[in-house]
PDB file of N, CA and C in Angstrom:
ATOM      1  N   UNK A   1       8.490  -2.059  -3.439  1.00  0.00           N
ATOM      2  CA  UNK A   1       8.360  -1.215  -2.265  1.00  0.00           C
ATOM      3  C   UNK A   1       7.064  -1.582  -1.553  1.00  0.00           C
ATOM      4  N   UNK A   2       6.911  -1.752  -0.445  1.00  0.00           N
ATOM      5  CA  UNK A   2       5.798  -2.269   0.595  1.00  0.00           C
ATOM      6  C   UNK A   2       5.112  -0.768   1.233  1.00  0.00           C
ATOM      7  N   UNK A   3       3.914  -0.606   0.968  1.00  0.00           N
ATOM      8  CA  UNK A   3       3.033   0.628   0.862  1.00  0.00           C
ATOM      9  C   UNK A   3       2.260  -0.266   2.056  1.00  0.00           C
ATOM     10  N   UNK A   4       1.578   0.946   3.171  1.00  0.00           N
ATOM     11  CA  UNK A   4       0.524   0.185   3.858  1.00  0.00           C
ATOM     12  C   UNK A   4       0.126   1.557   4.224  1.00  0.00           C
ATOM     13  N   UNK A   5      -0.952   1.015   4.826  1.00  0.00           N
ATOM     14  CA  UNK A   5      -2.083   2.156   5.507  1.00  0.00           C
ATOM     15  C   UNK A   5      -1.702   2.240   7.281  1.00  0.00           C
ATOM     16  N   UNK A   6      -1.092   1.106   7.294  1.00  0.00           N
ATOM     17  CA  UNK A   6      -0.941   0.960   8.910  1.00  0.00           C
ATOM     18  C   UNK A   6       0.390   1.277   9.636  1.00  0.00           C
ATOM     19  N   UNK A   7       0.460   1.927  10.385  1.00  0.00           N
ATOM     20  CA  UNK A   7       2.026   2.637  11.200  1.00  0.00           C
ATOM     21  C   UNK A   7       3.165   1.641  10.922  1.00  0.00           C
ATOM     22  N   UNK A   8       2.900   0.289  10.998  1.00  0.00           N
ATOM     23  CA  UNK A   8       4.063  -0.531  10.906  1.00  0.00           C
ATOM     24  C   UNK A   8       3.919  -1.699  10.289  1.00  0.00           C
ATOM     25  N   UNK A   9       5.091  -2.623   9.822  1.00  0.00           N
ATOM     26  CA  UNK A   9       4.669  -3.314   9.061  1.00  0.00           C
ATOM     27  C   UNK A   9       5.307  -4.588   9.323  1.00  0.00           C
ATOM     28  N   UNK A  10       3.929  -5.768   9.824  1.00  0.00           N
ATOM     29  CA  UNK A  10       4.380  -6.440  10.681  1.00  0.00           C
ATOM     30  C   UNK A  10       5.433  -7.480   9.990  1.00  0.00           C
ATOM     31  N   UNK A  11       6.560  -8.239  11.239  1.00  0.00           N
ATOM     32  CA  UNK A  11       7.552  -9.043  10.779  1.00  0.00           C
ATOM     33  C   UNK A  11       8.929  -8.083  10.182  1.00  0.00           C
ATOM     34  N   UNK A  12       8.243  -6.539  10.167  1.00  0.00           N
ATOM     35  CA  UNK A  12       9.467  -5.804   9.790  1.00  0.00           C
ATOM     36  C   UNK A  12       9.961  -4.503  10.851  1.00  0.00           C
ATOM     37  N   UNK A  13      11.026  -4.787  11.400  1.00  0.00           N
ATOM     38  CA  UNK A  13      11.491  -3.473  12.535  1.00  0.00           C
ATOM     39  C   UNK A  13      11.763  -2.315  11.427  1.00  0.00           C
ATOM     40  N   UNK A  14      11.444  -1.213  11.672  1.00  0.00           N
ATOM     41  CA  UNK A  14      11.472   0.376  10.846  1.00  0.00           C
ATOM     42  C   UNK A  14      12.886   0.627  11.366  1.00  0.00           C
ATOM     43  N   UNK A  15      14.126   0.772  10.493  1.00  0.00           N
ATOM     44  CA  UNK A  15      15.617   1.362  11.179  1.00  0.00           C
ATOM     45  C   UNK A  15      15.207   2.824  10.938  1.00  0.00           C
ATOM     46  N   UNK A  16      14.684   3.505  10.322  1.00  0.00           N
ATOM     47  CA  UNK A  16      14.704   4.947  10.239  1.00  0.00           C
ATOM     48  C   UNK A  16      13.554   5.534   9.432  1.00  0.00           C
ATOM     49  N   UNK A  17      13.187   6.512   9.778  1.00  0.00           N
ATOM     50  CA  UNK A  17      12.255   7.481   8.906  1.00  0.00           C
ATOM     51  C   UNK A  17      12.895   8.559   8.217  1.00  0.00           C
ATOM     52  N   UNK A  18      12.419   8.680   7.217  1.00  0.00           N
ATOM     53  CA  UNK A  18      12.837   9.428   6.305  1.00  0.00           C
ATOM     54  C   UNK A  18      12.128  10.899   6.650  1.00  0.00           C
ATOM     55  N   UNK A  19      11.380  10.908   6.200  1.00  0.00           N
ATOM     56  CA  UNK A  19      10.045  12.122   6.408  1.00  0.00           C
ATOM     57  C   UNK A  19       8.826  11.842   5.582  1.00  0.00           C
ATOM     58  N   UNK A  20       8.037  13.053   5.785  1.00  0.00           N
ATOM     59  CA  UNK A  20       6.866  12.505   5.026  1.00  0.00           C
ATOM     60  C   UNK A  20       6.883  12.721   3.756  1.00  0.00           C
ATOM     61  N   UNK A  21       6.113  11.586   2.385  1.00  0.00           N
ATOM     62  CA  UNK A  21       6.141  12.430   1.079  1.00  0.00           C
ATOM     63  C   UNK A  21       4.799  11.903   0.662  1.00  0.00           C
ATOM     64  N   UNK A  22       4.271  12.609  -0.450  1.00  0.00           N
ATOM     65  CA  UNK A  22       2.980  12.590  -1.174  1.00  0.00           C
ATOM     66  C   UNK A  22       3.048  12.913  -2.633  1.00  0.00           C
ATOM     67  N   UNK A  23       2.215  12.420  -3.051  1.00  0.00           N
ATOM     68  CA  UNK A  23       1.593  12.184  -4.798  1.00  0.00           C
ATOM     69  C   UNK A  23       0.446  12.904  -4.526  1.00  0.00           C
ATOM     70  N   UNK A  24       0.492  13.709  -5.676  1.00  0.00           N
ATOM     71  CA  UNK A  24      -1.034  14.264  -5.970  1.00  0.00           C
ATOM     72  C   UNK A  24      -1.308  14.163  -7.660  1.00  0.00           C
ATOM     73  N   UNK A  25      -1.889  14.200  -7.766  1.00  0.00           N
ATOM     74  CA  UNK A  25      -2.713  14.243  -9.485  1.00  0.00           C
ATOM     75  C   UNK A  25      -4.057  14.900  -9.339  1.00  0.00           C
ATOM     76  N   UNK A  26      -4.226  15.638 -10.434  1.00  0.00           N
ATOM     77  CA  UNK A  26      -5.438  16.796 -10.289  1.00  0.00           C
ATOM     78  C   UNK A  26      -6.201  16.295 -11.935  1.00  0.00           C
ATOM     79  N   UNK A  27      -7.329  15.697 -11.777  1.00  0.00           N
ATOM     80  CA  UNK A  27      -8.179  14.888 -13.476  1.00  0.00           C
ATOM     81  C   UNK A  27      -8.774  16.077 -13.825  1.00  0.00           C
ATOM     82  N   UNK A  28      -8.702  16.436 -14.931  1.00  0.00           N
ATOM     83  CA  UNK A  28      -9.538  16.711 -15.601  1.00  0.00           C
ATOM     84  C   UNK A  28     -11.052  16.038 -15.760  1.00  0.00           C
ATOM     85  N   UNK A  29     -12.535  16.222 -15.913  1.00  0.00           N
ATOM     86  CA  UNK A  29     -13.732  15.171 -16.362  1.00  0.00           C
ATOM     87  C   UNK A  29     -14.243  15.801 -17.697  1.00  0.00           C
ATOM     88  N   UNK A  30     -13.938  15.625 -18.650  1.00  0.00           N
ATOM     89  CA  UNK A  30     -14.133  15.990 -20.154  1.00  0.00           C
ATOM     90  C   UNK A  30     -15.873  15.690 -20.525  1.00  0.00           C
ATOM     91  N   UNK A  31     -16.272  16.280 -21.286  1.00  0.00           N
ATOM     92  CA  UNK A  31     -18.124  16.300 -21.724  1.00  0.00           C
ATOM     93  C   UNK A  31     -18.424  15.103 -21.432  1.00  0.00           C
ATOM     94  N   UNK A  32     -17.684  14.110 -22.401  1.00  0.00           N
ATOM     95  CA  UNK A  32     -18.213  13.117 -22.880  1.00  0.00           C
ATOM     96  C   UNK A  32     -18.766  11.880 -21.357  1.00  0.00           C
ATOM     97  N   UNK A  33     -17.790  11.995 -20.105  1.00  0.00           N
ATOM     98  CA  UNK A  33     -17.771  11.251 -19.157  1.00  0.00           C
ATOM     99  C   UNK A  33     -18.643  12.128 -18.190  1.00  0.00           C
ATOM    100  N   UNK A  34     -18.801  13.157 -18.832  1.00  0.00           N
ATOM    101  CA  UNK A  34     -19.713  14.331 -17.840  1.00  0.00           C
ATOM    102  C   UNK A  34     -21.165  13.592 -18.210  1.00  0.00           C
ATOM    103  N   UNK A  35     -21.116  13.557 -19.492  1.00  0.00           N
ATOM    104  CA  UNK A  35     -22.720  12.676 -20.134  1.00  0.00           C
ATOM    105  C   UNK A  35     -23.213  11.643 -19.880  1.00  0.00           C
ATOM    106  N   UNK A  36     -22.132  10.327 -19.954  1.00  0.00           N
ATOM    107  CA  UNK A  36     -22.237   9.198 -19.539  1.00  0.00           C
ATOM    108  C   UNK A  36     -22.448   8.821 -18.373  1.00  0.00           C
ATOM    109  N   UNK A  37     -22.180   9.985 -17.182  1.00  0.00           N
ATOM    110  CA  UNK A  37     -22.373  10.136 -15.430  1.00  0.00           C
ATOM    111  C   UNK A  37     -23.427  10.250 -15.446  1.00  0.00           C
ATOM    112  N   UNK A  38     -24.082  11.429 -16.384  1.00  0.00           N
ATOM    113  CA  UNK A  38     -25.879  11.681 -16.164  1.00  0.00           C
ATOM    114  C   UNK A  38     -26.613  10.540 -16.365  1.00  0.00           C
ATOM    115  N   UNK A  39     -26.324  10.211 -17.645  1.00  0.00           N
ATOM    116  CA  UNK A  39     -26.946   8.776 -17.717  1.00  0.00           C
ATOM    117  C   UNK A  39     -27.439   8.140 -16.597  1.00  0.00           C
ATOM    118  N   UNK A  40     -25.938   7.400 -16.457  1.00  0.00           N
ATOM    119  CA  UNK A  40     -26.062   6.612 -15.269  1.00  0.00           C
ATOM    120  C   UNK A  40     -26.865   7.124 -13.727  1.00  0.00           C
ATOM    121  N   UNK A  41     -27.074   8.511 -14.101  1.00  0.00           N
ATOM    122  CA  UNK A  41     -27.498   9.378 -12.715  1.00  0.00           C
ATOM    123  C   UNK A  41     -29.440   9.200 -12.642  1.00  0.00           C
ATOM    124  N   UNK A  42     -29.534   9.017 -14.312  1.00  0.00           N
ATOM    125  CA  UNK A  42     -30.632   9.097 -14.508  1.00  0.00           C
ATOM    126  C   UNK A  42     -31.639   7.604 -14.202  1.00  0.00           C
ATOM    127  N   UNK A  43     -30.547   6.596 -15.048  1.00  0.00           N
ATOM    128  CA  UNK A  43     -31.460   5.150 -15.090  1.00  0.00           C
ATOM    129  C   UNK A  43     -30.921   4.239 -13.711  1.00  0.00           C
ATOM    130  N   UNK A  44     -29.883   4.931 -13.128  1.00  0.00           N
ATOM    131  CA  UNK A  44     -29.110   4.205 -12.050  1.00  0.00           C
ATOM    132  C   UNK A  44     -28.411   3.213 -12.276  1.00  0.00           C
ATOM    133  N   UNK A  45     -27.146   2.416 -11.316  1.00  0.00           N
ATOM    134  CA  UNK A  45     -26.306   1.759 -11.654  1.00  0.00           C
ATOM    135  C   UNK A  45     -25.111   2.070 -11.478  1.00  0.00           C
ATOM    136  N   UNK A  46     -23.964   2.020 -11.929  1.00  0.00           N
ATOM    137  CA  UNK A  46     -22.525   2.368 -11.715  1.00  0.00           C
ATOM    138  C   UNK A  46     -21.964   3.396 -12.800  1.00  0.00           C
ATOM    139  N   UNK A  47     -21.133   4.491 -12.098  1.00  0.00           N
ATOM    140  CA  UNK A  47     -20.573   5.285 -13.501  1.00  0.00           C
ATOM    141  C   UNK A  47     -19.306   4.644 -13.669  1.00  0.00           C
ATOM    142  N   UNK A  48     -19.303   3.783 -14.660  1.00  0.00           N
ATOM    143  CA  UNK A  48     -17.688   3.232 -15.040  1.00  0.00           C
ATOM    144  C   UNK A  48     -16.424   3.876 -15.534  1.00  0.00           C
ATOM    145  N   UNK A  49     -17.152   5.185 -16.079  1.00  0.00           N
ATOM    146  CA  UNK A  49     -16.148   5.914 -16.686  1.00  0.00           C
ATOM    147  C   UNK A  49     -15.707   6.849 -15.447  1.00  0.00           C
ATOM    148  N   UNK A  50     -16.428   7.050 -14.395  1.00  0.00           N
ATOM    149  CA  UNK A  50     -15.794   8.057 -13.376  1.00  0.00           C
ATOM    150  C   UNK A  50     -14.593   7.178 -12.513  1.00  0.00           C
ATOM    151  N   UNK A  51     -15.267   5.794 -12.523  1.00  0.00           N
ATOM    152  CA  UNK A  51     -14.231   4.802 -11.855  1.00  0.00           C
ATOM    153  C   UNK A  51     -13.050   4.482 -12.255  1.00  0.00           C
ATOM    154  N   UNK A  52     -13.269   4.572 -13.390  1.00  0.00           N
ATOM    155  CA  UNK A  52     -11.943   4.246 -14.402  1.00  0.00           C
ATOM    156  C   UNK A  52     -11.322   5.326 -13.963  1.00  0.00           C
ATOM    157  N   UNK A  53     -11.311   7.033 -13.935  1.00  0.00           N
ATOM    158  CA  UNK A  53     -10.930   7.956 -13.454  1.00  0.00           C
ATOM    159  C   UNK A  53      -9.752   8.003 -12.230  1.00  0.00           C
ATOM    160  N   UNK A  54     -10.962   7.580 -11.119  1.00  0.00           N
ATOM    161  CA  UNK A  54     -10.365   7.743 -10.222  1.00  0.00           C
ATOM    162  C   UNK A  54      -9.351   6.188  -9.630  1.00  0.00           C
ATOM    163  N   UNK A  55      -9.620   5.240 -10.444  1.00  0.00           N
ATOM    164  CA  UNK A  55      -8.873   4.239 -10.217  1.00  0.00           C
ATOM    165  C   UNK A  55      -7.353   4.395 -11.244  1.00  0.00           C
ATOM    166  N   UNK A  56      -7.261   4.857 -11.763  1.00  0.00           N
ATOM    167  CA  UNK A  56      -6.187   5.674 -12.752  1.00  0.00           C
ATOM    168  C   UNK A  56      -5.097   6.709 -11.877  1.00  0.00           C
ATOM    169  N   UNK A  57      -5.870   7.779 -11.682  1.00  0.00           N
ATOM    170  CA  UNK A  57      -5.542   8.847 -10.952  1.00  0.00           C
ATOM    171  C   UNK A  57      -4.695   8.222  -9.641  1.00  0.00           C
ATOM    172  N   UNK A  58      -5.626   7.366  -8.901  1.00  0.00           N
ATOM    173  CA  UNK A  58      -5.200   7.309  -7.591  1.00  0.00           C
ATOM    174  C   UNK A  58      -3.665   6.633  -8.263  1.00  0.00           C
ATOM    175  N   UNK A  59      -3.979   5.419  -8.936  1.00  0.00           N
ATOM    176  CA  UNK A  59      -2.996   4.724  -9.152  1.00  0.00           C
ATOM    177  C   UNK A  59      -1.443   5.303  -9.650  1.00  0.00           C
ATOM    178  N   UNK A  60      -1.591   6.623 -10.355  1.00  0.00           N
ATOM    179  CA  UNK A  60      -0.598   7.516 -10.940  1.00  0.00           C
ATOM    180  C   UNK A  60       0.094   8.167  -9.317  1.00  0.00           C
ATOM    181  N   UNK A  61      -1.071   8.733  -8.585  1.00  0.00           N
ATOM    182  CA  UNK A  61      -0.825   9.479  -7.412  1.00  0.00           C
ATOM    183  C   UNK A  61       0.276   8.521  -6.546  1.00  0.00           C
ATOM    184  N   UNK A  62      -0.008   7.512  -6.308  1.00  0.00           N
ATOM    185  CA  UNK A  62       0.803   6.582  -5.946  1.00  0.00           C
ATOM    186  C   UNK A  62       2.194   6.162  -6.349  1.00  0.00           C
ATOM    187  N   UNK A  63       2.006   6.024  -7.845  1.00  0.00           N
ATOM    188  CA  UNK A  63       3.660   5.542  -8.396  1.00  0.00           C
ATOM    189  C   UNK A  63       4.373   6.724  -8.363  1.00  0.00           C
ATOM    190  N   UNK A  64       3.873   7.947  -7.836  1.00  0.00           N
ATOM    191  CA  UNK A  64       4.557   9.639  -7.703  1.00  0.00           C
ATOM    192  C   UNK A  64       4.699   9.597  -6.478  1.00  0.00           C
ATOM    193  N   UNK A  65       3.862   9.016  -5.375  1.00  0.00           N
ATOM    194  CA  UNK A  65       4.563   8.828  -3.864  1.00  0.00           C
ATOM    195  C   UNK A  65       5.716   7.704  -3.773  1.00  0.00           C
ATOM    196  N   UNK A  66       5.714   7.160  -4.391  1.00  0.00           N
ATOM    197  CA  UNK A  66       6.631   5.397  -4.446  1.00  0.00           C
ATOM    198  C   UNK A  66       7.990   6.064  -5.200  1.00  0.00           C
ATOM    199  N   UNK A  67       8.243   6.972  -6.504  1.00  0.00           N
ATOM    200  CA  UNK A  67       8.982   7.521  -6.920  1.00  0.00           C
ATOM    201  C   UNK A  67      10.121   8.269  -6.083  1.00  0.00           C
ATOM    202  N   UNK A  68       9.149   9.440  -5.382  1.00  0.00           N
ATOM    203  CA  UNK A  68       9.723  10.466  -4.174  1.00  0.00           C
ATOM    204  C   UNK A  68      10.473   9.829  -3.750  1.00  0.00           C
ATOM    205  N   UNK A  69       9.669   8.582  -2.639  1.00  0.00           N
ATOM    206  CA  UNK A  69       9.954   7.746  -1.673  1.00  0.00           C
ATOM    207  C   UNK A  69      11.837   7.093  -2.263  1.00  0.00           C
ATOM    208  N   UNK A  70      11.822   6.672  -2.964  1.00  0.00           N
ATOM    209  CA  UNK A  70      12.499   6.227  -3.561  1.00  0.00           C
ATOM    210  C   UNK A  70      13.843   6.913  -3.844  1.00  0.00           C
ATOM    211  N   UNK A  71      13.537   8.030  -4.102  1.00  0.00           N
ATOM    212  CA  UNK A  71      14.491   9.060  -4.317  1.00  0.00           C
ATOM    213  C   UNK A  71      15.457   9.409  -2.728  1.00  0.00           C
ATOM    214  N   UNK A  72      14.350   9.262  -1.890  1.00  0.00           N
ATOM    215  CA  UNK A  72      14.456   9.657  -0.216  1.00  0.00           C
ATOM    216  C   UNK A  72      15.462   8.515   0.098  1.00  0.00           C
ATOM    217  N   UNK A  73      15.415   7.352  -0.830  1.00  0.00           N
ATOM    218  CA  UNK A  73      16.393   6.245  -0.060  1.00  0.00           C
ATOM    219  C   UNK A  73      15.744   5.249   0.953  1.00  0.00           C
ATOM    220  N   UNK A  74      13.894   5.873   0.654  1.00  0.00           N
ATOM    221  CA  UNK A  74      13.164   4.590   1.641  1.00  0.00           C
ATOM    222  C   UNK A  74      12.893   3.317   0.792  1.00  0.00           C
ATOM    223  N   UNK A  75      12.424   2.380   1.380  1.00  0.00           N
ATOM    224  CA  UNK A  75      12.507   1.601   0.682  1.00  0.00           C
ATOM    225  C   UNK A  75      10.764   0.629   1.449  1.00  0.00           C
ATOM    226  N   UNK A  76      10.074   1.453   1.791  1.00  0.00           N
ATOM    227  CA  UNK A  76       8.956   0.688   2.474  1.00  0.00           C
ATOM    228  C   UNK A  76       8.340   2.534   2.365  1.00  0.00           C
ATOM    229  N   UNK A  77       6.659   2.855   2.549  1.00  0.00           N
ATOM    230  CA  UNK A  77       6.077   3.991   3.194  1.00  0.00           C
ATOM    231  C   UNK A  77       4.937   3.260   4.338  1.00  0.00           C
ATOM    232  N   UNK A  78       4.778   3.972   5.132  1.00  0.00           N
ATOM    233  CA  UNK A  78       3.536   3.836   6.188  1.00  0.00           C
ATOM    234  C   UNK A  78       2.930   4.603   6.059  1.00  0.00           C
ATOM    235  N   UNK A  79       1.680   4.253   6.907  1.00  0.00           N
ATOM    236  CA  UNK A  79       0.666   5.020   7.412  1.00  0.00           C
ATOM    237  C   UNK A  79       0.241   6.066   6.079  1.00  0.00           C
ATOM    238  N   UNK A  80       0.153   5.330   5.204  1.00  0.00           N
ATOM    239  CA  UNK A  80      -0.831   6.270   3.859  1.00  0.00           C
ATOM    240  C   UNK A  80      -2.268   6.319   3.997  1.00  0.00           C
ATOM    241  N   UNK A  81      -2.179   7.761   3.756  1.00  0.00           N
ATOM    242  CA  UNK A  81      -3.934   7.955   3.342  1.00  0.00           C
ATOM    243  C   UNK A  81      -3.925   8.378   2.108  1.00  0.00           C
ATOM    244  N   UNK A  82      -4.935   8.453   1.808  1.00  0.00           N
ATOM    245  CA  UNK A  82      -5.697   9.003   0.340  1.00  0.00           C
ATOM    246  C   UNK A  82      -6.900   9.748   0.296  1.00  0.00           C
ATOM    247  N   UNK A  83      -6.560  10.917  -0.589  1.00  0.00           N
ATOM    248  CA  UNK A  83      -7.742  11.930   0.007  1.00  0.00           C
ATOM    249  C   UNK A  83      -8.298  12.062  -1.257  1.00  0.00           C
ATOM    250  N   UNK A  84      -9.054  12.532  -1.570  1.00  0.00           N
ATOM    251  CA  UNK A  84      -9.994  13.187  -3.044  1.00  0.00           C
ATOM    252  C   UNK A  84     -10.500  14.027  -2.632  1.00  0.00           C
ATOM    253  N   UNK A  85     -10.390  14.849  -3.700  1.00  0.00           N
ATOM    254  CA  UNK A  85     -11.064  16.677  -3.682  1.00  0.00           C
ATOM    255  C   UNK A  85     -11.970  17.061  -4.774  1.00  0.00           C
ATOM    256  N   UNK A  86     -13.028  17.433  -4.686  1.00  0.00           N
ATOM    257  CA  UNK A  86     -13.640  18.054  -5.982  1.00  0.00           C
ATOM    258  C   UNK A  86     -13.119  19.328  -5.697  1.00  0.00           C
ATOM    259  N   UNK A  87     -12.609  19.454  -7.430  1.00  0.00           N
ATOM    260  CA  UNK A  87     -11.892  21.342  -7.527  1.00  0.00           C
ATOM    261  C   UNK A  87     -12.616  21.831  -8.881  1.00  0.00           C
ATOM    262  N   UNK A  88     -12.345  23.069  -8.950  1.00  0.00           N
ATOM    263  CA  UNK A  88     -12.866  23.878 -10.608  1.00  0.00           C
ATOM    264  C   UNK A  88     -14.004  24.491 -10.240  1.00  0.00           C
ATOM    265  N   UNK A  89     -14.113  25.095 -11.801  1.00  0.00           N
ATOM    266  CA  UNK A  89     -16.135  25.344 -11.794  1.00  0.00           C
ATOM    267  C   UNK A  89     -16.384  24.367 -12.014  1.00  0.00           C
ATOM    268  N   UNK A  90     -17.680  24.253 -11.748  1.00  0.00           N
ATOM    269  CA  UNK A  90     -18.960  23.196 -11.930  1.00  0.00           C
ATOM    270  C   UNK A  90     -18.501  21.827 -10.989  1.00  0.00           C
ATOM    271  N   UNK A  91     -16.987  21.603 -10.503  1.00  0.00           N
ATOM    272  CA  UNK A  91     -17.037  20.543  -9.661  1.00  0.00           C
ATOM    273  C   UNK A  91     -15.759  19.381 -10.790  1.00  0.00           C
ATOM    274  N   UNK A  92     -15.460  20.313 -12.169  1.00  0.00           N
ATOM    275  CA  UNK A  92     -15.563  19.482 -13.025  1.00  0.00           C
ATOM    276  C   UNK A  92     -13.961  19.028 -13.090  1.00  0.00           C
ATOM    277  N   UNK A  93     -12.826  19.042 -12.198  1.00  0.00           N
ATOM    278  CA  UNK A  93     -11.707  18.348 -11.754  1.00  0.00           C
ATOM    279  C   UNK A  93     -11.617  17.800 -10.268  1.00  0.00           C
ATOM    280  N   UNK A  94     -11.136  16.737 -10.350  1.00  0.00           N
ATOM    281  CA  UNK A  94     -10.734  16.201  -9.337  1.00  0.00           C
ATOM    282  C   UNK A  94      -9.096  15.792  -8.823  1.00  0.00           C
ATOM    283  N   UNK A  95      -9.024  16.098  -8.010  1.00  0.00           N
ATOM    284  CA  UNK A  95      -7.342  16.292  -6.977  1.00  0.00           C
ATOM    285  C   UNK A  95      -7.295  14.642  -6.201  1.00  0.00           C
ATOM    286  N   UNK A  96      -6.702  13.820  -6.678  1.00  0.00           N
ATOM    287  CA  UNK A  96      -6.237  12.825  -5.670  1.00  0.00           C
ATOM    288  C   UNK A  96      -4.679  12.927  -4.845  1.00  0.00           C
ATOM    289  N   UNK A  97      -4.769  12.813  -3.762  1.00  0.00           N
ATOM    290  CA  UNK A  97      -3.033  13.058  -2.501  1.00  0.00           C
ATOM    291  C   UNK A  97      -2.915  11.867  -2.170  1.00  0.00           C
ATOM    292  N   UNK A  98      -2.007  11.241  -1.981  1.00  0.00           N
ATOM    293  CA  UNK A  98      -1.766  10.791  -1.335  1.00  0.00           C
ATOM    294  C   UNK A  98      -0.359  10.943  -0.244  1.00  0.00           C
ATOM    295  N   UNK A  99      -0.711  10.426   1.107  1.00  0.00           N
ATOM    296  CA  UNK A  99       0.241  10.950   1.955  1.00  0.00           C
ATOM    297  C   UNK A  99       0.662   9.966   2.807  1.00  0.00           C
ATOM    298  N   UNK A 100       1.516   9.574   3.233  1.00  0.00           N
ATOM    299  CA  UNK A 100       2.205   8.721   3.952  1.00  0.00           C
ATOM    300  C   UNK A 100       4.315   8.989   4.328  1.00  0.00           C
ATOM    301  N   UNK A 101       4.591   7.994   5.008  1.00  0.00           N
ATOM    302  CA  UNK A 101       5.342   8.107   5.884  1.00  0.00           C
ATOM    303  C   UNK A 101       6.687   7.488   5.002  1.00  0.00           C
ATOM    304  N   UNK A 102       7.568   8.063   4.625  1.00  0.00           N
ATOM    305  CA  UNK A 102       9.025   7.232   3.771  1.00  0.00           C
ATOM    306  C   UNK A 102       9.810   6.314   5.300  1.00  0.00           C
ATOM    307  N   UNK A 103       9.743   5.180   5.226  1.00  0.00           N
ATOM    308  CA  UNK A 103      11.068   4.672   5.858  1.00  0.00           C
ATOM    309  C   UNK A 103      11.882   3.813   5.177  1.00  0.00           C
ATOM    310  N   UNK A 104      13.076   3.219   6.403  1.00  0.00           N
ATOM    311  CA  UNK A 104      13.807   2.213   6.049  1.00  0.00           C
ATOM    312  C   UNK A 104      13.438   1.286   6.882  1.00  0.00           C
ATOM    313  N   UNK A 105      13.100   0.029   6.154  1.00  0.00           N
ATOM    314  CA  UNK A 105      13.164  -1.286   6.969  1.00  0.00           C
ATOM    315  C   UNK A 105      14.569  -2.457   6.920  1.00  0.00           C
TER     316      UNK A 105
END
């Protein structure tokens, strides 16, 4: 399935739109990656374990928009965005959406 960020997708005419669908996934951040963030907050550098996170997440959020999509009978989505949310107390889950456009090419 051909995912893009951009309204259309060139070399391909759109026969129909489906409607819109979206993936979301909501992470949990457990002690241990809560610790390893400070760290890194402290001596500076990259938090790998938050990246790993959200490169996971998004990636799940996605094969749940591509799924939908799929179900809808599209066979291409447009115009996706991707949003992130800090949710909970302390900040300590995060919400990835993603949203875009089901068609047929």
């Amino acid at each position: 399935m051909i995912i893009t960020t951009t309204p259309t997708i060139q070399g391909q005419e759109i026969r129909d739109y489906l409607g819109i669908v979206n993936g979301e996934v909501i992470l949990g951040i457990n002690f241990i990656k809560d610790f390893a963030a400070g760290l890194t907050n402290i001596f500076g550098g990259r938090s790998v374990s938050y990246e790993e996170e959200l490169i996971e997440g998004r990636e799940k959020a996605l094969e749940e928009m591509v799924s939908r999509a799929k179900r809808m009978g599209a066979n291409a989505i447009v115009g996706i965005d991707i949003d992130y949310e800090v949710l909970g107390q302390n900040g300590s889950m995060m919400m990835i959406v993603v949203t875009g456009t089901a068609v047929v090419v």
